[in-house]
PDB file of N, CA and C in Angstrom:
ATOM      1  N   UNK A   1       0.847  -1.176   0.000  1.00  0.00           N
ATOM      2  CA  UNK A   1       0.000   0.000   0.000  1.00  0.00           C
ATOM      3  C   UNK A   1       0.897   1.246   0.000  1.00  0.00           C
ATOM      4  N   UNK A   2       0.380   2.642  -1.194  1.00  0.00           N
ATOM      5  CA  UNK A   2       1.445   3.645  -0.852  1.00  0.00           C
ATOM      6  C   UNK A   2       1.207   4.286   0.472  1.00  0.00           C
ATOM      7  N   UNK A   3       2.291   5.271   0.240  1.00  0.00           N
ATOM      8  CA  UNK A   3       1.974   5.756   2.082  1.00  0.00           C
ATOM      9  C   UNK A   3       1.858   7.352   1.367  1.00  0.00           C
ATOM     10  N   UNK A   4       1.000   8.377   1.734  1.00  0.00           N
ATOM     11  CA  UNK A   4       0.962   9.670   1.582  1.00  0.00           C
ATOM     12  C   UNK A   4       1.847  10.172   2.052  1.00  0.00           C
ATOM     13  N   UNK A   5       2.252  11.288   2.093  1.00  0.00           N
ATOM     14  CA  UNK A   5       3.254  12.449   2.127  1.00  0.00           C
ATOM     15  C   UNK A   5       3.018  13.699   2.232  1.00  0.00           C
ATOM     16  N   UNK A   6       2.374  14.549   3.681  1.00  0.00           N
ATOM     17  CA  UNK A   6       1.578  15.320   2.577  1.00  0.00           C
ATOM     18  C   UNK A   6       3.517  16.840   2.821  1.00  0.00           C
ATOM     19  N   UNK A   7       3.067  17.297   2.240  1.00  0.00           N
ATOM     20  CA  UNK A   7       3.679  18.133   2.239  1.00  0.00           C
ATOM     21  C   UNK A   7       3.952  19.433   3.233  1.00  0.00           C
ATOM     22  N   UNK A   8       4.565  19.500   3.813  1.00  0.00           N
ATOM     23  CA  UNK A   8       5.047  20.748   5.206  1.00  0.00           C
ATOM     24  C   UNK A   8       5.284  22.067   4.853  1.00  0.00           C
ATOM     25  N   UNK A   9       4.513  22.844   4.448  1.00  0.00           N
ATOM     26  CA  UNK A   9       5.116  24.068   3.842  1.00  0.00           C
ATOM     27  C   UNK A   9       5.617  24.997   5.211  1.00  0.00           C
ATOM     28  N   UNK A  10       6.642  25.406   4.739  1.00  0.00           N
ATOM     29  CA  UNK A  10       7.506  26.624   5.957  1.00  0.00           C
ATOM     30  C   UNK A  10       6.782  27.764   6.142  1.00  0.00           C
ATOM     31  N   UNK A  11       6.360  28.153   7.528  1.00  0.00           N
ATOM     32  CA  UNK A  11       6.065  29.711   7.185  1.00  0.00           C
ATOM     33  C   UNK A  11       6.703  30.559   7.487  1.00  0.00           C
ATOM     34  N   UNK A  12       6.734  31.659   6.531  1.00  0.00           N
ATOM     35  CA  UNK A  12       8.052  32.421   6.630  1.00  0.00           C
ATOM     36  C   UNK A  12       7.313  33.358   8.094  1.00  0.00           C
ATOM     37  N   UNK A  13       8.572  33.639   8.390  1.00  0.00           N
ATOM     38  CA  UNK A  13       8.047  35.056   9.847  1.00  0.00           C
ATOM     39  C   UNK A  13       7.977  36.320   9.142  1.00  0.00           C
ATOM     40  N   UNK A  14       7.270  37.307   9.552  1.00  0.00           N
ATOM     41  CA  UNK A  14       7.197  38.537   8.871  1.00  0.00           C
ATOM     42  C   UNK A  14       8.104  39.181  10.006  1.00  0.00           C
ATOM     43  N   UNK A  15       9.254  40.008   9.104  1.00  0.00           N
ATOM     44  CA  UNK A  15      10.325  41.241   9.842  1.00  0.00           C
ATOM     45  C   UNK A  15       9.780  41.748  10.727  1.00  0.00           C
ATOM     46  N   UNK A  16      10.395  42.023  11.687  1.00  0.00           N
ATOM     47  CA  UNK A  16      10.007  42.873  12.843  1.00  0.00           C
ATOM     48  C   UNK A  16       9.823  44.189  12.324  1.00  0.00           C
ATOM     49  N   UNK A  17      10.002  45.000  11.228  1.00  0.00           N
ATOM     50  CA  UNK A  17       9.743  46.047  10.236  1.00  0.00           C
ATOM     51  C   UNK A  17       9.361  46.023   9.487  1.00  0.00           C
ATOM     52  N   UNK A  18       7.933  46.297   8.812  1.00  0.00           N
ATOM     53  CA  UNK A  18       7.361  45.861   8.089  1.00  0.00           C
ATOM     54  C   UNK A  18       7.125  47.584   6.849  1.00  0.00           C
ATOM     55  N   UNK A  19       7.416  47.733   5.553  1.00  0.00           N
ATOM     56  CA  UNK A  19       7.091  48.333   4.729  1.00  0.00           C
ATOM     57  C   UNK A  19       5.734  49.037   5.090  1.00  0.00           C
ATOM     58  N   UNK A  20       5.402  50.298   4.258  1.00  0.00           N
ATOM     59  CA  UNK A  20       4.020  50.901   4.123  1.00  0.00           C
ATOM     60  C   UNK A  20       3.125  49.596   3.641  1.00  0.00           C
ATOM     61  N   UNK A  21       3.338  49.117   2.474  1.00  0.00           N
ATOM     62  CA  UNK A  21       2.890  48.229   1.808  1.00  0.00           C
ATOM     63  C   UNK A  21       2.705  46.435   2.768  1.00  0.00           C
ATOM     64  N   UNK A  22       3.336  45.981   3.082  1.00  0.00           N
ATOM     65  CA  UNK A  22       3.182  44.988   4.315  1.00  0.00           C
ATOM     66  C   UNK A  22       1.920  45.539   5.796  1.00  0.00           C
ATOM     67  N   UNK A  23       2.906  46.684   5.921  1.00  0.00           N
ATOM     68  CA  UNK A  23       1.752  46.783   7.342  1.00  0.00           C
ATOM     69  C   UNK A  23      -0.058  47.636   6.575  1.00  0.00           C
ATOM     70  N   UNK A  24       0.016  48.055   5.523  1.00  0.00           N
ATOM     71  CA  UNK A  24      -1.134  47.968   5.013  1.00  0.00           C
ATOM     72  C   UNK A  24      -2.183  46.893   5.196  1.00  0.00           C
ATOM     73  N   UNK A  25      -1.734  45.801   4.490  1.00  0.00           N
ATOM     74  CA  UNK A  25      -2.526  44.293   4.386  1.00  0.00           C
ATOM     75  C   UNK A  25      -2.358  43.805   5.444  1.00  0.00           C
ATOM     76  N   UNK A  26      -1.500  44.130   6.742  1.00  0.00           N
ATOM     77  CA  UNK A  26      -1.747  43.702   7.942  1.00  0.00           C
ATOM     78  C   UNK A  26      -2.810  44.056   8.891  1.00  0.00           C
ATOM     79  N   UNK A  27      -2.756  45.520   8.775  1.00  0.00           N
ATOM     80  CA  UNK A  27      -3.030  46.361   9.287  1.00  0.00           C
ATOM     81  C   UNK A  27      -4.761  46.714   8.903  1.00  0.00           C
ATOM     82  N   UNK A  28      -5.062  46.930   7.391  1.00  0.00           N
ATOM     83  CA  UNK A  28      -6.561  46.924   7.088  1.00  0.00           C
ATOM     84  C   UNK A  28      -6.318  48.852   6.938  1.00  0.00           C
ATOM     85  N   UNK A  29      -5.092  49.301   7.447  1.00  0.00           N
ATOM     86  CA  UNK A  29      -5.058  50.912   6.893  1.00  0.00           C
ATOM     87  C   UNK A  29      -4.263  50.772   5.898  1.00  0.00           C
ATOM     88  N   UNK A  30      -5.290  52.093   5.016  1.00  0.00           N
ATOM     89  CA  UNK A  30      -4.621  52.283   4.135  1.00  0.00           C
ATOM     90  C   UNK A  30      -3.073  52.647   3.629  1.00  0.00           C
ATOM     91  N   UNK A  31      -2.438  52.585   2.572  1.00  0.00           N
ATOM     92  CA  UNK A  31      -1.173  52.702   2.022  1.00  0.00           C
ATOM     93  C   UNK A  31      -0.844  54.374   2.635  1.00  0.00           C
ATOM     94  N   UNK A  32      -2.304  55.286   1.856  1.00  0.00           N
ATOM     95  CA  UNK A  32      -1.897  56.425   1.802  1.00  0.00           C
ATOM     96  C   UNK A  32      -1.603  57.183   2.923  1.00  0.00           C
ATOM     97  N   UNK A  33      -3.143  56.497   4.044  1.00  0.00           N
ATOM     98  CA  UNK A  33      -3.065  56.594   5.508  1.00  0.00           C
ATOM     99  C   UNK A  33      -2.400  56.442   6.185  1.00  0.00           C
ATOM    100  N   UNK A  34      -0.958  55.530   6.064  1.00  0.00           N
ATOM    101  CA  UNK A  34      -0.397  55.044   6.916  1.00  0.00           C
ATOM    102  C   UNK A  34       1.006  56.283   6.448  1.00  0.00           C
ATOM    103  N   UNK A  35       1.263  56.466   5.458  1.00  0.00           N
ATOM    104  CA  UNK A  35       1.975  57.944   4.714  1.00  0.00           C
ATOM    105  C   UNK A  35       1.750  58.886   5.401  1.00  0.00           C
ATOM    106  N   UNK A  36       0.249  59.569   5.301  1.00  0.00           N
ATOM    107  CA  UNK A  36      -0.090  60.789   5.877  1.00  0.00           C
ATOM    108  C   UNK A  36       0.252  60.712   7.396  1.00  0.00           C
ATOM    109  N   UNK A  37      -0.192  59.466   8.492  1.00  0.00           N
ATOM    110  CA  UNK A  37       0.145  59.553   9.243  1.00  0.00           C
ATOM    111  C   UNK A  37       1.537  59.982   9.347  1.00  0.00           C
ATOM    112  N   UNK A  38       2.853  59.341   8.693  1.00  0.00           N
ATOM    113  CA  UNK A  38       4.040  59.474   9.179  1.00  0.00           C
ATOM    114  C   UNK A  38       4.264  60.553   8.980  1.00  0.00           C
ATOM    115  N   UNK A  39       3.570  61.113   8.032  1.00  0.00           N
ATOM    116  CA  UNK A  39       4.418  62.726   7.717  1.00  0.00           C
ATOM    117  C   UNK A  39       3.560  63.468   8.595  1.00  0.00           C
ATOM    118  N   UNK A  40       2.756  63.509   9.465  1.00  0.00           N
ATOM    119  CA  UNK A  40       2.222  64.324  10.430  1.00  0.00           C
ATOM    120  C   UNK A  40       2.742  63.913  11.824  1.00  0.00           C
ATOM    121  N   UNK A  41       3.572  62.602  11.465  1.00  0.00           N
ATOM    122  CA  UNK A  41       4.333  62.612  12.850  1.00  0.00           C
ATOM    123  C   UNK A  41       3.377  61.691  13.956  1.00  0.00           C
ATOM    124  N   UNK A  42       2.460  61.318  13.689  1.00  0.00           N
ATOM    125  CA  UNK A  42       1.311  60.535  14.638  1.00  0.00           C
ATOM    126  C   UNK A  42       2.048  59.035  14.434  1.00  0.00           C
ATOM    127  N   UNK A  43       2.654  59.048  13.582  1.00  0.00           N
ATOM    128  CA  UNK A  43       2.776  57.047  13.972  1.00  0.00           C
ATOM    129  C   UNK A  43       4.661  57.460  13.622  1.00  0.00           C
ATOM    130  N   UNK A  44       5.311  56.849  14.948  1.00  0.00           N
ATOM    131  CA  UNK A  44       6.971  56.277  14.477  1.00  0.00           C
ATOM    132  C   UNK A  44       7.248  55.286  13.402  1.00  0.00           C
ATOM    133  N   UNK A  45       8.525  55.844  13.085  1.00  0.00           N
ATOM    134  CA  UNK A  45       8.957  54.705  12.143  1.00  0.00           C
ATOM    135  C   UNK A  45      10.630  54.997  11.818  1.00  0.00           C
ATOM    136  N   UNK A  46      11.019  53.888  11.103  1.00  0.00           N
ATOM    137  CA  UNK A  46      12.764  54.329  10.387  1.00  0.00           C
ATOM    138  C   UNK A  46      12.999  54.581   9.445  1.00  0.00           C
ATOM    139  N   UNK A  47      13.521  55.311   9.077  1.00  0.00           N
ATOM    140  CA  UNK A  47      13.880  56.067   7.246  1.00  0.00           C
ATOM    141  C   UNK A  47      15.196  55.102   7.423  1.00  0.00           C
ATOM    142  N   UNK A  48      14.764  53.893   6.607  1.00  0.00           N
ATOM    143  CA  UNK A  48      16.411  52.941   5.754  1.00  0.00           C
ATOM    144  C   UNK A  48      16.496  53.185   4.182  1.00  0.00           C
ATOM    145  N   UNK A  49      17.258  54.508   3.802  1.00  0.00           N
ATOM    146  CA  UNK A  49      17.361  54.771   2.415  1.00  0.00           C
ATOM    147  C   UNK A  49      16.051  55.094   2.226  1.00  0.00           C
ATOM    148  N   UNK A  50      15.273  55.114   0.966  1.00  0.00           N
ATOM    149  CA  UNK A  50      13.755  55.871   0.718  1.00  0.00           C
ATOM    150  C   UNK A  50      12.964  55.043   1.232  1.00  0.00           C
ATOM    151  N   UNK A  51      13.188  54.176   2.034  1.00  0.00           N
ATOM    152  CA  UNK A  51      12.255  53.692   2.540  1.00  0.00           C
ATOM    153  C   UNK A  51      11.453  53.923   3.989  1.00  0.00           C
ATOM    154  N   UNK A  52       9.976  54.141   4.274  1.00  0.00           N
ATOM    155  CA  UNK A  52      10.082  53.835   5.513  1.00  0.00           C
ATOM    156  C   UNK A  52       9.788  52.876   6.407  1.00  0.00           C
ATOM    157  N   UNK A  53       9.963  52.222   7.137  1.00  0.00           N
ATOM    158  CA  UNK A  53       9.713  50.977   7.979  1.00  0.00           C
ATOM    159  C   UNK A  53       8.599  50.970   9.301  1.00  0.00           C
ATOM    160  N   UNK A  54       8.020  50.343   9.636  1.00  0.00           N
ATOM    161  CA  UNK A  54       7.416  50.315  10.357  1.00  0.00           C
ATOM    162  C   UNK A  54       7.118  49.644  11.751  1.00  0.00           C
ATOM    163  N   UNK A  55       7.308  49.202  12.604  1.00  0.00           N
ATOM    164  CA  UNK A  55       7.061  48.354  13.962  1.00  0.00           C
ATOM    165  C   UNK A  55       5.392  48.092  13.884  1.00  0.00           C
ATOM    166  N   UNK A  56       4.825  47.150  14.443  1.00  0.00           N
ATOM    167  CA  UNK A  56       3.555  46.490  14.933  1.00  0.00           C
ATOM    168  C   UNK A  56       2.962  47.350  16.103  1.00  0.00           C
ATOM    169  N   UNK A  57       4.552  47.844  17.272  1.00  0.00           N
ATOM    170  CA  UNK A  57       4.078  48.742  18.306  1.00  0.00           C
ATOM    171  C   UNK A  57       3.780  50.046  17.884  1.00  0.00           C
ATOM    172  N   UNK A  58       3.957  50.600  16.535  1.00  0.00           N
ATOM    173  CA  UNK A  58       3.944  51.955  16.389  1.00  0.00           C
ATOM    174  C   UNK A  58       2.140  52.027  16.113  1.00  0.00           C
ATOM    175  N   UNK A  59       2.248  51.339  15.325  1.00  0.00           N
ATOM    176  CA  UNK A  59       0.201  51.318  14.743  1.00  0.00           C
ATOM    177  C   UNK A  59      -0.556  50.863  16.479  1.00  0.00           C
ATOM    178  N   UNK A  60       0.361  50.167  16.899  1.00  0.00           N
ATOM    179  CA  UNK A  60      -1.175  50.117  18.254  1.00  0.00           C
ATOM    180  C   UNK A  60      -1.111  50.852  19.041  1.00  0.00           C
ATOM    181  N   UNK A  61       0.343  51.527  19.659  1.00  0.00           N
ATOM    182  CA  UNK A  61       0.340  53.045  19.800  1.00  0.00           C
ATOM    183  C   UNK A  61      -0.691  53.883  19.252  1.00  0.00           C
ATOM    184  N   UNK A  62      -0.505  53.755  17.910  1.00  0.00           N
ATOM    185  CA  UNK A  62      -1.839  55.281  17.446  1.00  0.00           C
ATOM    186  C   UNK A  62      -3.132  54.703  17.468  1.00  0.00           C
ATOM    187  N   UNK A  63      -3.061  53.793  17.554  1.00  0.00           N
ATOM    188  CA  UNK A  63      -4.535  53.291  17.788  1.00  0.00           C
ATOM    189  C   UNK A  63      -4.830  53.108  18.856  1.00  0.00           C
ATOM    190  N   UNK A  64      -4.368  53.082  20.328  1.00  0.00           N
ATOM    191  CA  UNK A  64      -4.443  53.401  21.699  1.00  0.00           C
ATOM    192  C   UNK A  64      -4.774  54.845  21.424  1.00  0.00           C
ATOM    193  N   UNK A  65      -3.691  55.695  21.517  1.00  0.00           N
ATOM    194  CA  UNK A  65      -4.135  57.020  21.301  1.00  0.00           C
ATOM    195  C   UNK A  65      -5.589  57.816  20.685  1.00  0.00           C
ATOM    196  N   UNK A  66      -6.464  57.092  19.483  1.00  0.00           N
ATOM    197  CA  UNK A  66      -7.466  57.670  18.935  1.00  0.00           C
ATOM    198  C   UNK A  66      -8.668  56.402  18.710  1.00  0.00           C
ATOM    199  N   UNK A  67      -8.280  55.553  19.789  1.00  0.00           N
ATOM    200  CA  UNK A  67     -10.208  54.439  19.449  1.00  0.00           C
ATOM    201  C   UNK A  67     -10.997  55.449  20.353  1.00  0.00           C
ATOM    202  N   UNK A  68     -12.120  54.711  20.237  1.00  0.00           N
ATOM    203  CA  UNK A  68     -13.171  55.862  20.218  1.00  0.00           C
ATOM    204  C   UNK A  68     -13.583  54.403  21.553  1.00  0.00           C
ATOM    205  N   UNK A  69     -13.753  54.628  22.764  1.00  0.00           N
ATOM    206  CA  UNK A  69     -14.421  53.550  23.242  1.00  0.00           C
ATOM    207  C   UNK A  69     -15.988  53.625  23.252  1.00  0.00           C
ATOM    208  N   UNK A  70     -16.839  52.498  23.186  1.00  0.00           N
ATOM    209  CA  UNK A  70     -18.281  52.405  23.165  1.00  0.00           C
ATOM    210  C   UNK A  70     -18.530  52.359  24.882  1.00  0.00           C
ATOM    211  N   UNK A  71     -19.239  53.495  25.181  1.00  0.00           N
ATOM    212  CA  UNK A  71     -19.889  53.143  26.587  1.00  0.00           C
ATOM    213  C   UNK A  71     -21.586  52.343  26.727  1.00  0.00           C
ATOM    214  N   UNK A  72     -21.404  51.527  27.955  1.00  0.00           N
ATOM    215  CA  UNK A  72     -22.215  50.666  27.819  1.00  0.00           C
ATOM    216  C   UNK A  72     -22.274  50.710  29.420  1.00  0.00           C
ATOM    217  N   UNK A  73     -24.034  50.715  29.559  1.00  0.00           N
ATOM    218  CA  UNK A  73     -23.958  50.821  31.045  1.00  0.00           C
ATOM    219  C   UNK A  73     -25.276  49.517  31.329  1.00  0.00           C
ATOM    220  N   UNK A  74     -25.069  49.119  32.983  1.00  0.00           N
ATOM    221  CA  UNK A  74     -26.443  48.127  32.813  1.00  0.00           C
ATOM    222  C   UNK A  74     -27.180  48.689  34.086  1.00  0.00           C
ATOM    223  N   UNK A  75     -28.807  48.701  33.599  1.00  0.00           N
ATOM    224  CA  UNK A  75     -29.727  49.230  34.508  1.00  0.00           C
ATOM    225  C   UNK A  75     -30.393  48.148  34.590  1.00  0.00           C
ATOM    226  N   UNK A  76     -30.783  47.749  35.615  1.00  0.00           N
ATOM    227  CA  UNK A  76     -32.032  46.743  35.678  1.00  0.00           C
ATOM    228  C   UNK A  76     -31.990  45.367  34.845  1.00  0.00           C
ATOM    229  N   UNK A  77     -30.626  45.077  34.663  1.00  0.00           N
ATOM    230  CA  UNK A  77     -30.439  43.738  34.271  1.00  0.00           C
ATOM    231  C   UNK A  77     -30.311  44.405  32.286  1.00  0.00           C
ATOM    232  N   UNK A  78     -30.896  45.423  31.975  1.00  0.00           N
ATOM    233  CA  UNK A  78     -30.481  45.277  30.332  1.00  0.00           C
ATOM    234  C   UNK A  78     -29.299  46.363  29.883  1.00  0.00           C
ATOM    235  N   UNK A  79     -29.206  45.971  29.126  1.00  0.00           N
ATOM    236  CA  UNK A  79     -27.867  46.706  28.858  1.00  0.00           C
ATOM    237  C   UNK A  79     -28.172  47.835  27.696  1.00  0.00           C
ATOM    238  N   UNK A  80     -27.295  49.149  27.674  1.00  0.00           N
ATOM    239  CA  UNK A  80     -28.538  50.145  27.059  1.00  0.00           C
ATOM    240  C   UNK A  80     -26.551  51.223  26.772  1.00  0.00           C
ATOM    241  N   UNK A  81     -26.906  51.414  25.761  1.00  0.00           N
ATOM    242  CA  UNK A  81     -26.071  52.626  24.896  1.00  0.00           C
ATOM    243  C   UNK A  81     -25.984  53.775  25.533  1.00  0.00           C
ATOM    244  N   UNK A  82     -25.015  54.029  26.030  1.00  0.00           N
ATOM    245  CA  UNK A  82     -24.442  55.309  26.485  1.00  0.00           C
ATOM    246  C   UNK A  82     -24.421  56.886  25.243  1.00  0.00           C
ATOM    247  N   UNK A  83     -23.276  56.113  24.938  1.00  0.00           N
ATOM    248  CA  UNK A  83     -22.616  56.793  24.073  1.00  0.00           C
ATOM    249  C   UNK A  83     -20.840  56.548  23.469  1.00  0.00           C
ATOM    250  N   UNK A  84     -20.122  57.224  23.041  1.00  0.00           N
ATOM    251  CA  UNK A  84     -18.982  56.889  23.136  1.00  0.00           C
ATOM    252  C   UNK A  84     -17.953  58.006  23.103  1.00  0.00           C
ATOM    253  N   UNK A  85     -16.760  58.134  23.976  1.00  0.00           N
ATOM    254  CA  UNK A  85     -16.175  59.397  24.198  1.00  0.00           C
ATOM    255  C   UNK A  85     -14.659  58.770  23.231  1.00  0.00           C
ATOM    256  N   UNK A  86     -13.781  60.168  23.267  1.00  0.00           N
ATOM    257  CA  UNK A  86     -13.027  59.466  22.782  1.00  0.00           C
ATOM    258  C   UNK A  86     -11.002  59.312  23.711  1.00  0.00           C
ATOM    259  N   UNK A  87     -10.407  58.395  23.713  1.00  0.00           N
ATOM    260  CA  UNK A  87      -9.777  57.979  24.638  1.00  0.00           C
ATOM    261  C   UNK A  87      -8.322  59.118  24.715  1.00  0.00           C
ATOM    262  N   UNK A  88      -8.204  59.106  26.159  1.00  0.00           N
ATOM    263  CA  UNK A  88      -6.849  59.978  25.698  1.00  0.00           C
ATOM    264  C   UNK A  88      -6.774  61.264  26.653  1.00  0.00           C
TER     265      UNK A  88
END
């Protein structure tokens, strides 16, 4: 009887620095967004030659800085919409 094999594919690790273009499709922000941010200085990063690089901690940094939290309060057992302020 043959014996299967199946195949092990490697997964590569993604750099601890990830491109505009990488932390885009990670990220779900946009290319241009993630640009404008740097040039307004709201998200860190490293200039290596024309490039700029990015960290994982820099995007949840700015996204600590500007989520909007949902308030949610409970009266009488139901739970009922506040409102939402924003954090910071």
């Amino acid at each position: 009887m043959a014996v299967k094999q199946q195949a092990v594919k490697a997964i590569e690790p993604l750099p601890m620095l990830k491109t505009v273009e990488q932390m885009s499709r990670i990220s779900g922000i946009g290319e241009n967004k993630l640009r404008e941010l740097m040039d307004k200085g709201e998200i860190e990063y490293v200039q290596n030659g024309n490039r700029r690089l990015l960290a994982d901690a820099a995007i949840w940094d700015w996204y600590e800085r500007n989520k909007i939290s949902a308030g949610i309060s409970k009266k009488g057992g139901n739970e009922k919409y506040v409102g939402s302020t924003k954090a910071g």
